[in-house]
Every structure is written in structure tokens, then in C-alpha cells.
N, C-alpha and C. Protein backbone atom coordinates (compact mmCIF):
# COMPACT_ATOMS: atom_id res chain seq x y z
N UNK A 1 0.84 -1.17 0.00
CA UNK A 1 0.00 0.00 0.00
C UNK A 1 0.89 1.24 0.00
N UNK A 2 0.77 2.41 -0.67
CA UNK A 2 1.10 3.69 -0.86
C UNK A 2 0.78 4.39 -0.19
N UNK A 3 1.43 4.74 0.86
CA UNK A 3 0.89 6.31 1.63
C UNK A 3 2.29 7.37 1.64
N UNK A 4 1.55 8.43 1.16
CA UNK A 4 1.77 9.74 0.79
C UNK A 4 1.97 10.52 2.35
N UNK A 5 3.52 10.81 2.69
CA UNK A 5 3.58 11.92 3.52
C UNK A 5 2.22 13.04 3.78
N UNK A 6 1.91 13.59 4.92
CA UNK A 6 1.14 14.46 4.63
C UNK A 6 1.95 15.90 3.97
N UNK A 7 1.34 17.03 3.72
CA UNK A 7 2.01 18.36 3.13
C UNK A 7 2.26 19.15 4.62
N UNK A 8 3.39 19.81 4.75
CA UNK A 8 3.40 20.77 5.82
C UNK A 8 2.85 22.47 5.37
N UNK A 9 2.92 22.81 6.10
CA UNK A 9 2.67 24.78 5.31
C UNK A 9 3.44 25.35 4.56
N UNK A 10 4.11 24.94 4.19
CA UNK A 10 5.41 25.15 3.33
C UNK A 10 5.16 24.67 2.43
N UNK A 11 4.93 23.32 2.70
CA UNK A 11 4.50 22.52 0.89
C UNK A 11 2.88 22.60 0.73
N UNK A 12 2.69 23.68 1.07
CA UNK A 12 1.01 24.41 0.40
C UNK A 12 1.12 25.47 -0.62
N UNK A 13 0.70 25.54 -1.94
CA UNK A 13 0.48 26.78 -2.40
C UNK A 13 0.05 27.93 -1.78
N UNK A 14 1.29 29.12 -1.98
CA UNK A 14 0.51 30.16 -0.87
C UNK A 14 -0.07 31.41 -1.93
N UNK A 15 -1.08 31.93 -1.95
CA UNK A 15 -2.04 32.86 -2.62
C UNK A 15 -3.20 31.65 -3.48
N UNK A 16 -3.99 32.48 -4.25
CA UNK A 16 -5.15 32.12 -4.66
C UNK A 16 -4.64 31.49 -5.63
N UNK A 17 -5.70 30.54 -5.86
CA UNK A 17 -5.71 29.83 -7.35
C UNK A 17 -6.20 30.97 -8.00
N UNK A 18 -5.52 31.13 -8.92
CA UNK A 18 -5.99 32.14 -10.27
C UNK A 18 -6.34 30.93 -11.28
N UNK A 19 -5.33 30.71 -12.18
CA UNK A 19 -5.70 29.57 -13.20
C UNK A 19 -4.92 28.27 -13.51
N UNK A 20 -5.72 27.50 -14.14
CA UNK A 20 -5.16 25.78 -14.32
C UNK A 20 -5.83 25.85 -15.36
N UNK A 21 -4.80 24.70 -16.09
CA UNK A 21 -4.41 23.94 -17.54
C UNK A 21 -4.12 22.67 -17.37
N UNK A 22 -3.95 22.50 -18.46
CA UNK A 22 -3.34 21.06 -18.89
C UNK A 22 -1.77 21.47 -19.76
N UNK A 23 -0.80 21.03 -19.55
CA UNK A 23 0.42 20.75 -20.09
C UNK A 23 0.07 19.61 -21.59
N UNK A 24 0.34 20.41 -22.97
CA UNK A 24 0.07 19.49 -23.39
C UNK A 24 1.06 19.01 -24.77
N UNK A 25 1.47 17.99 -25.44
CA UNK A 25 2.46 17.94 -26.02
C UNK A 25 3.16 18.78 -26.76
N UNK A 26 2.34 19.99 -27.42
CA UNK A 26 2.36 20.72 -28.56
C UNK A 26 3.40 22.37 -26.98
N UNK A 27 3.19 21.75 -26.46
CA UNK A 27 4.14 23.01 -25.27
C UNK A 27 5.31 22.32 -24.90
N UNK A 28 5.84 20.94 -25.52
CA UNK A 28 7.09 20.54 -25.23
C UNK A 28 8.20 20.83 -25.72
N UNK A 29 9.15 21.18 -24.99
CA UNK A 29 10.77 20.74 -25.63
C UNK A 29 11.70 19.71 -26.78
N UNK A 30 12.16 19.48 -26.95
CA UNK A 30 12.62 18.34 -27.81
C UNK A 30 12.84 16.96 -26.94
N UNK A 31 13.17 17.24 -25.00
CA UNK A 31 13.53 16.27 -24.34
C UNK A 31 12.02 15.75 -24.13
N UNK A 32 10.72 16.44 -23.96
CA UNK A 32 9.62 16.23 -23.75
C UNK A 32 9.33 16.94 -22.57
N UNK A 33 9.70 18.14 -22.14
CA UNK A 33 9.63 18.65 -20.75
C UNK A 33 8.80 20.09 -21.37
N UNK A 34 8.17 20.78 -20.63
CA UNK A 34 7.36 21.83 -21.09
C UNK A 34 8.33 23.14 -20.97
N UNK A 35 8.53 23.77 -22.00
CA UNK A 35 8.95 24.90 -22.16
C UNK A 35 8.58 25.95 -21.28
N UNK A 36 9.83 26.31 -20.38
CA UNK A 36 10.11 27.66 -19.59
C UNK A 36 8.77 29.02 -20.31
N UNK A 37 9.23 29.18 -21.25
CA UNK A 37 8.63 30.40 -21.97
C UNK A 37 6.90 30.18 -21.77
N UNK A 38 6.12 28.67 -22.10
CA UNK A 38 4.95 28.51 -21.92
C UNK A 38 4.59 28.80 -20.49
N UNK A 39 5.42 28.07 -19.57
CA UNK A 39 4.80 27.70 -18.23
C UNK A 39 5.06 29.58 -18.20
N UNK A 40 5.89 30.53 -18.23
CA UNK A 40 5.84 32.45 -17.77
C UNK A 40 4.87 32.68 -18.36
N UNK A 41 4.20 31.95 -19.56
CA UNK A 41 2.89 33.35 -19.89
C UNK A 41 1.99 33.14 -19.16
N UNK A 42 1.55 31.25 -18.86
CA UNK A 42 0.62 30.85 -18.27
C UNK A 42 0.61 31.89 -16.70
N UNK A 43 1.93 32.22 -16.22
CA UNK A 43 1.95 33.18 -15.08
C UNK A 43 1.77 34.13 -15.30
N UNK A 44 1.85 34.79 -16.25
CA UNK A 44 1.58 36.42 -16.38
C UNK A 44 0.00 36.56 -16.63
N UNK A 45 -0.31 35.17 -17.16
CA UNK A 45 -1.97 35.39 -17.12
C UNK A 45 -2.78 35.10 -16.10
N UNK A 46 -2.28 34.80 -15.42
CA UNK A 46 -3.04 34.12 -13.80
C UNK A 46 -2.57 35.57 -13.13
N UNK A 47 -1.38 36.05 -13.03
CA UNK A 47 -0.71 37.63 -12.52
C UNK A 47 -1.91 38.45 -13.26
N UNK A 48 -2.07 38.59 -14.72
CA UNK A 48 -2.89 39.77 -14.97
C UNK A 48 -4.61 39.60 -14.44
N UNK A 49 -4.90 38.12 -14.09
CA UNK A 49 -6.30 38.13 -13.26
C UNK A 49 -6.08 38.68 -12.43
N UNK A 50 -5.50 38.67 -11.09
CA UNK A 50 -5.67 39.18 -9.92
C UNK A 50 -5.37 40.72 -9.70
N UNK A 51 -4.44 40.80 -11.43
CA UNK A 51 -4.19 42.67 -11.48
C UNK A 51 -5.42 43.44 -12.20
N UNK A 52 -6.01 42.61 -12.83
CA UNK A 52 -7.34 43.00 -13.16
C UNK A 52 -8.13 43.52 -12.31
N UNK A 53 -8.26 42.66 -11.16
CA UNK A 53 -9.38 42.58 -10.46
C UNK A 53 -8.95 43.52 -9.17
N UNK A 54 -7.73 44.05 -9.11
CA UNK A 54 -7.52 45.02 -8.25
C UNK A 54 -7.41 46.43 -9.09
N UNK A 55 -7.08 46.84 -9.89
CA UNK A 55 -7.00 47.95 -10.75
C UNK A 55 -8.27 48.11 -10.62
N UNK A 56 -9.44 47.02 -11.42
CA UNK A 56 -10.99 47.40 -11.99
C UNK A 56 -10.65 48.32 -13.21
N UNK A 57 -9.60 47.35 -14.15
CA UNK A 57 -9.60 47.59 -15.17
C UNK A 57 -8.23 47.24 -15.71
N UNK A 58 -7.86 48.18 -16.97
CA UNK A 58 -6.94 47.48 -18.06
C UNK A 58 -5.52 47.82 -17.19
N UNK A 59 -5.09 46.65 -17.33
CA UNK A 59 -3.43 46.30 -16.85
C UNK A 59 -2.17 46.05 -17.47
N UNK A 60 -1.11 46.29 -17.81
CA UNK A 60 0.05 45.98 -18.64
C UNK A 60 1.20 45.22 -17.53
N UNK A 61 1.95 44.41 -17.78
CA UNK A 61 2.82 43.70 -17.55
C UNK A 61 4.09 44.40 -17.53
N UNK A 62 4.87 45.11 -16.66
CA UNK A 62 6.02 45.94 -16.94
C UNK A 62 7.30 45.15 -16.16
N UNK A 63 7.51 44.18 -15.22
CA UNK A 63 8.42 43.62 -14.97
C UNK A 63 7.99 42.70 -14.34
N UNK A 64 8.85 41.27 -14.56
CA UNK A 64 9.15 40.01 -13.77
C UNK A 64 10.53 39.98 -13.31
N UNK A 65 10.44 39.19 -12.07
CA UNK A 65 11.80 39.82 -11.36
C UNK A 65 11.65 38.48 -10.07
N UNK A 66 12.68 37.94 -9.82
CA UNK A 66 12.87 36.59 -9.20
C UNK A 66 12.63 35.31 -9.49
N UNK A 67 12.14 35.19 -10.75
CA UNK A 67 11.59 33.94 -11.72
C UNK A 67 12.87 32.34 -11.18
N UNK A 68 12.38 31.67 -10.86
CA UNK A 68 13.07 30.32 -10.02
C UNK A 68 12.52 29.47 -10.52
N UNK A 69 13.13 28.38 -12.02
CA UNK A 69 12.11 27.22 -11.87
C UNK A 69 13.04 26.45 -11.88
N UNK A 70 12.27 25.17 -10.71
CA UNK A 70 12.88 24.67 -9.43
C UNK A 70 12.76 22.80 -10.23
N UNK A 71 11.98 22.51 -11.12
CA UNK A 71 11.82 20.86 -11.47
C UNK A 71 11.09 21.53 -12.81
N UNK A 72 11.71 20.40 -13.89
CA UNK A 72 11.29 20.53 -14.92
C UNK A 72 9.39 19.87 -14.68
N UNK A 73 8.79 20.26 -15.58
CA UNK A 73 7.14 19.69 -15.81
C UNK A 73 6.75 19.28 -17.45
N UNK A 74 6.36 18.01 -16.83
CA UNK A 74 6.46 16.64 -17.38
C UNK A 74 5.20 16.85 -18.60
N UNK A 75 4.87 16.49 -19.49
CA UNK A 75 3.64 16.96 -20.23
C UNK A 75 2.10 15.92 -20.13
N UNK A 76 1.30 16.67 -19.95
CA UNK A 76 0.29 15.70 -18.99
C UNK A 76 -0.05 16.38 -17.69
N UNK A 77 0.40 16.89 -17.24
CA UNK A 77 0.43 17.35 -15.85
C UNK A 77 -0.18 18.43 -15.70
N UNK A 78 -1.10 18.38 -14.76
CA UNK A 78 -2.15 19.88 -14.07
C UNK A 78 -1.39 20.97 -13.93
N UNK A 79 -1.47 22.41 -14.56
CA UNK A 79 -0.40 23.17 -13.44
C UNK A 79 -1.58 23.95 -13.32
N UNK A 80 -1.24 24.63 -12.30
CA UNK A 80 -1.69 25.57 -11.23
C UNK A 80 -1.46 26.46 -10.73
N UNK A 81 -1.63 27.43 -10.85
CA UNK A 81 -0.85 28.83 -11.10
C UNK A 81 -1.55 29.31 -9.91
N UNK A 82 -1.03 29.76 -8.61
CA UNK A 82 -1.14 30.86 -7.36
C UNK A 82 -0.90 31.77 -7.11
N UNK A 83 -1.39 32.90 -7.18
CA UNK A 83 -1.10 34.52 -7.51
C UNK A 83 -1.76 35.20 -5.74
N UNK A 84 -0.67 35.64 -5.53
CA UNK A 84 -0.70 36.18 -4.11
C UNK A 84 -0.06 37.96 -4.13
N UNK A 85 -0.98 38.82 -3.79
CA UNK A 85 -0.67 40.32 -3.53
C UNK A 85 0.31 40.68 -2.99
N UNK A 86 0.95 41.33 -3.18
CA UNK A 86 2.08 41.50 -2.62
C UNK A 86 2.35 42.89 -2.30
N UNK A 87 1.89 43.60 -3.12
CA UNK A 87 2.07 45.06 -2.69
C UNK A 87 1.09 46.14 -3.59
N UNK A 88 0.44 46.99 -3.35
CA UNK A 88 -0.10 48.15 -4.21
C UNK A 88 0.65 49.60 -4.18
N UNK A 89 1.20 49.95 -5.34
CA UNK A 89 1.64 51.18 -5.49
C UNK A 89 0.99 52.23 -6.03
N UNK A 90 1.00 53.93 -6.30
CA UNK A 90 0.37 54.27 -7.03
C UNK A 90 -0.41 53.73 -8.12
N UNK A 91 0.46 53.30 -9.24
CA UNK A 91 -0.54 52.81 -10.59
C UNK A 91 0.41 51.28 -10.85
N UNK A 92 1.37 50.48 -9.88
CA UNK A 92 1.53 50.01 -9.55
C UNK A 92 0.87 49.01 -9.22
N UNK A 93 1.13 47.20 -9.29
CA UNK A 93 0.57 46.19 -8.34
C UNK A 93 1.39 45.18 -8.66
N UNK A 94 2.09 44.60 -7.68
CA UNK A 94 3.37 43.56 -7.68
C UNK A 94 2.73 42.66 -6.97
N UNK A 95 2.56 41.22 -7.84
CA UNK A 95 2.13 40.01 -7.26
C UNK A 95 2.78 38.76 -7.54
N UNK A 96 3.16 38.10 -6.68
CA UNK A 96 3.97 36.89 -5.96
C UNK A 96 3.15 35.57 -6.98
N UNK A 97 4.00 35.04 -7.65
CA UNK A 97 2.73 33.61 -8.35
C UNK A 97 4.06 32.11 -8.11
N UNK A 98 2.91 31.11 -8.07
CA UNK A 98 3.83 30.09 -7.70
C UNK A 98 3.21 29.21 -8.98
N UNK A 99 3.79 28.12 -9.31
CA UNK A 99 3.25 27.28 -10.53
C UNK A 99 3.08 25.87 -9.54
N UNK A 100 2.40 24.94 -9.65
CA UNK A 100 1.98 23.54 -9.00
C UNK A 100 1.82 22.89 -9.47
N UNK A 101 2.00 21.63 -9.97
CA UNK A 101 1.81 20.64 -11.05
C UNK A 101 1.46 19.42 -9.99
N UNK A 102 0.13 18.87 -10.56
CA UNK A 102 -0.31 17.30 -10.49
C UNK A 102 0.13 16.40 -11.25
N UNK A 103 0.44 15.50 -10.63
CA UNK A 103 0.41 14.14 -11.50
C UNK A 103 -0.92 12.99 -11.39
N UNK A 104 -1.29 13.37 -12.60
CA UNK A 104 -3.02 12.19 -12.62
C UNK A 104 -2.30 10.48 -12.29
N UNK A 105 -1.39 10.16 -12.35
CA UNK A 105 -1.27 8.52 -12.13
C UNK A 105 -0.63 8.54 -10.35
N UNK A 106 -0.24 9.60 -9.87
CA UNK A 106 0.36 9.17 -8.54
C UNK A 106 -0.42 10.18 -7.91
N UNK A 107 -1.25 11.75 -8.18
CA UNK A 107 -1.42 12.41 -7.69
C UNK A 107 -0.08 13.07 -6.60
N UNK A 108 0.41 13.60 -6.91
CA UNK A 108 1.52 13.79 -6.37
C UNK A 108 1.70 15.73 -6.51
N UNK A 109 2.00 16.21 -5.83
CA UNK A 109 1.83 17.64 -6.44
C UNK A 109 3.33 18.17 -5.90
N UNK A 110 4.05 19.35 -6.58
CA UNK A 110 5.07 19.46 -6.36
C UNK A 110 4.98 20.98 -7.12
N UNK A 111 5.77 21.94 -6.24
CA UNK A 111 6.05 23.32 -7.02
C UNK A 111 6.97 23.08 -7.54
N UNK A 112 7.22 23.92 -9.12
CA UNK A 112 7.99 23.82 -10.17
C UNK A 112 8.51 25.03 -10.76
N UNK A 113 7.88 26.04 -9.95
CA UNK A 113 8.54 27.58 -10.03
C UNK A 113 7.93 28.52 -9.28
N UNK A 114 8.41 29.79 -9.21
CA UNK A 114 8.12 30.93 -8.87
C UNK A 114 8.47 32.20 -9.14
N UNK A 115 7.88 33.36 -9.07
CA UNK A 115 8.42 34.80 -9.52
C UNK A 115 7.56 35.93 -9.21
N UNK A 116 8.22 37.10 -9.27
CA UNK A 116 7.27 38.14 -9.10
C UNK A 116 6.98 38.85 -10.30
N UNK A 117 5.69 39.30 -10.32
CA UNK A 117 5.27 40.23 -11.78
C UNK A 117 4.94 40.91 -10.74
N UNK A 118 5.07 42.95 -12.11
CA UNK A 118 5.13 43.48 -11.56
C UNK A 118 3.62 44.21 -12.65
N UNK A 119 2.65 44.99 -12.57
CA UNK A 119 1.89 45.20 -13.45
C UNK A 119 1.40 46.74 -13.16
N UNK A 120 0.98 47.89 -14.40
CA UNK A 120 0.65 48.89 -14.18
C UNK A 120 -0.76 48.86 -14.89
N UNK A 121 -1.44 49.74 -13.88
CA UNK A 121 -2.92 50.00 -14.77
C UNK A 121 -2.68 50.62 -15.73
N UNK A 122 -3.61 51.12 -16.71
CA UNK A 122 -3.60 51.93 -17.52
C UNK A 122 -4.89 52.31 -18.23
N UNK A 123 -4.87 53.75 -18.31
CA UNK A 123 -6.06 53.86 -19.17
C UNK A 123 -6.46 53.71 -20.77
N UNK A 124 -7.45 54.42 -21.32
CA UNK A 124 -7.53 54.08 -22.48
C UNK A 124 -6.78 54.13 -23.82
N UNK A 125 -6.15 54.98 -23.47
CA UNK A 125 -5.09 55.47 -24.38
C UNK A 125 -3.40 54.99 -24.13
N UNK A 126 -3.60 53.95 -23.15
CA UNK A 126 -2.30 52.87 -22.62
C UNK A 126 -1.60 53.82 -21.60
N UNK A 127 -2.05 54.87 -21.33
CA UNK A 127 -0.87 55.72 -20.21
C UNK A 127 -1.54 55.68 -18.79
N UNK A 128 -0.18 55.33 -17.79
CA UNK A 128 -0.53 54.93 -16.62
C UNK A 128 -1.58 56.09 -15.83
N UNK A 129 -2.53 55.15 -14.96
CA UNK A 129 -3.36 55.82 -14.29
C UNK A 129 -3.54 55.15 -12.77
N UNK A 130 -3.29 56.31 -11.66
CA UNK A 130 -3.76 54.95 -10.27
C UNK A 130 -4.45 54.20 -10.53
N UNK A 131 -4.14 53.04 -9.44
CA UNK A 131 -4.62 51.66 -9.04
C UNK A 131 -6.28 51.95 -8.85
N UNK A 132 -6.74 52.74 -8.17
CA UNK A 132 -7.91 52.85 -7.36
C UNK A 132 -8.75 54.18 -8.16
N UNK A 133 -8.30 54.60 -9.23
CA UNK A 133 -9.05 55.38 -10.58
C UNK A 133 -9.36 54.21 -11.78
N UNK A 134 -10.83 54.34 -11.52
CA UNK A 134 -11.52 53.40 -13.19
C UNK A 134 -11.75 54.75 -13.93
């Protein structure tokens, strides 16, 4: 019989689920491992939900900054993208995202990166406007 350590607080995703996918062949490498570049947009798009939803409106992507990926991810595999607040600036909003990958045959979950995005509101005409002006 198989029993699975339990997780401590540490090995919990910390911030919200923003969004999940599927890893799927057409996002692989040549070794069969999912490309770095796929798994950052999948973060910048789970980052621009939660910058959405604090602006209350249009957001741009202006820096990533601490990006760590920690185990390659296998294709097949759940990821799970956790987007946690981190700070509000003027027109400013820097949020913390972690990536999580399942495995459907062992269920097994394991973080596979992390980084900070950094995102500015903006109005209609793309020029920055405070966080807390729609």
C-alpha cells in the first residue's frame, strides 16, 4: 500500500488559485519537458487576473523579477498557477505567483517555479493611471 507523507505549510500553495491547464504535447521541448517560456505566460496570465481585479480595469505587464524554476514539468500534468498580492503602489501592483503541477497517475503535487510580476494600470489610451481610478 502507498501512503503519501502528509504536506506541511510550506509545501502548500501560498495565494489564490488564479488559473489551471493542462500541459500538453504541442508546449514541449525536444527532451519532452514543457517549455520555460509557456509555463511564464501561463503566469503572467493568472498575474494579470488578480491585477485586473484590483486595478478594476486594463493592466500591462512591466516587470518580472525573481523567476526560479525549481523541477522541470512533465507533459500531462495539471499546473496551477497561485497569484498572491504582494504590494499596491500608485498605478503600480506587484504580485507573488507560484506554478503547481499534479500528477493524474500518482497524484503527487510538487512546485515547479516561482516569480514576481510586476503590473501597471492603464487607461484608455495605454498611459498609466492609479490603481484605485476606473
Amino acid at each position: 500500500m502507498h501512503c503519501e507523507m502528509p504536506m506541511t505549510v510550506i509545501d502548500q500553495p501560498q495565494g489564490t488559485l488564479t488559473l489551471q491547464t493542462l500541459s500538453m504535447p504541442s508546449d514541449t521541448n525536444p527532451l519532452g519537458d514543457i517549455f520555460g517560456g509557456w509555463l511564464l505566460s501561463q503566469m503572467d496570465i493568472a498575474g494579470a487576473i488578480l491585477a485586473l481585479e484590483v486595478a478594476q480595469g486594463r493592466v500591462t505587464t512591466v516587470a518580472i523579477s525573481g523567476m526560479k524554476f525549481l523541477h522541470p514539468v512533465p507533459v500531462g500534468s495539471l499546473i496551477s498557477c497561485y497569484s498572491n498580492l504582494r504590494s499596491i503602489g500608485r498605478t503600480s501592483i506587484r504580485i507573488g505567483i507560484e506554478v503547481w503541477i499534479k500528477d493524474f497517475k500518482t497524484h503527487h503535487r510538487l512546485k515547479v517555479t516561482e516569480g514576481e510580476f510586476v503590473y501597471v494600470a492603464i487607461d484608455d489610451e495605454g498611459k498609466k493611471r492609479p490603481v484605485n481610478e476606473i
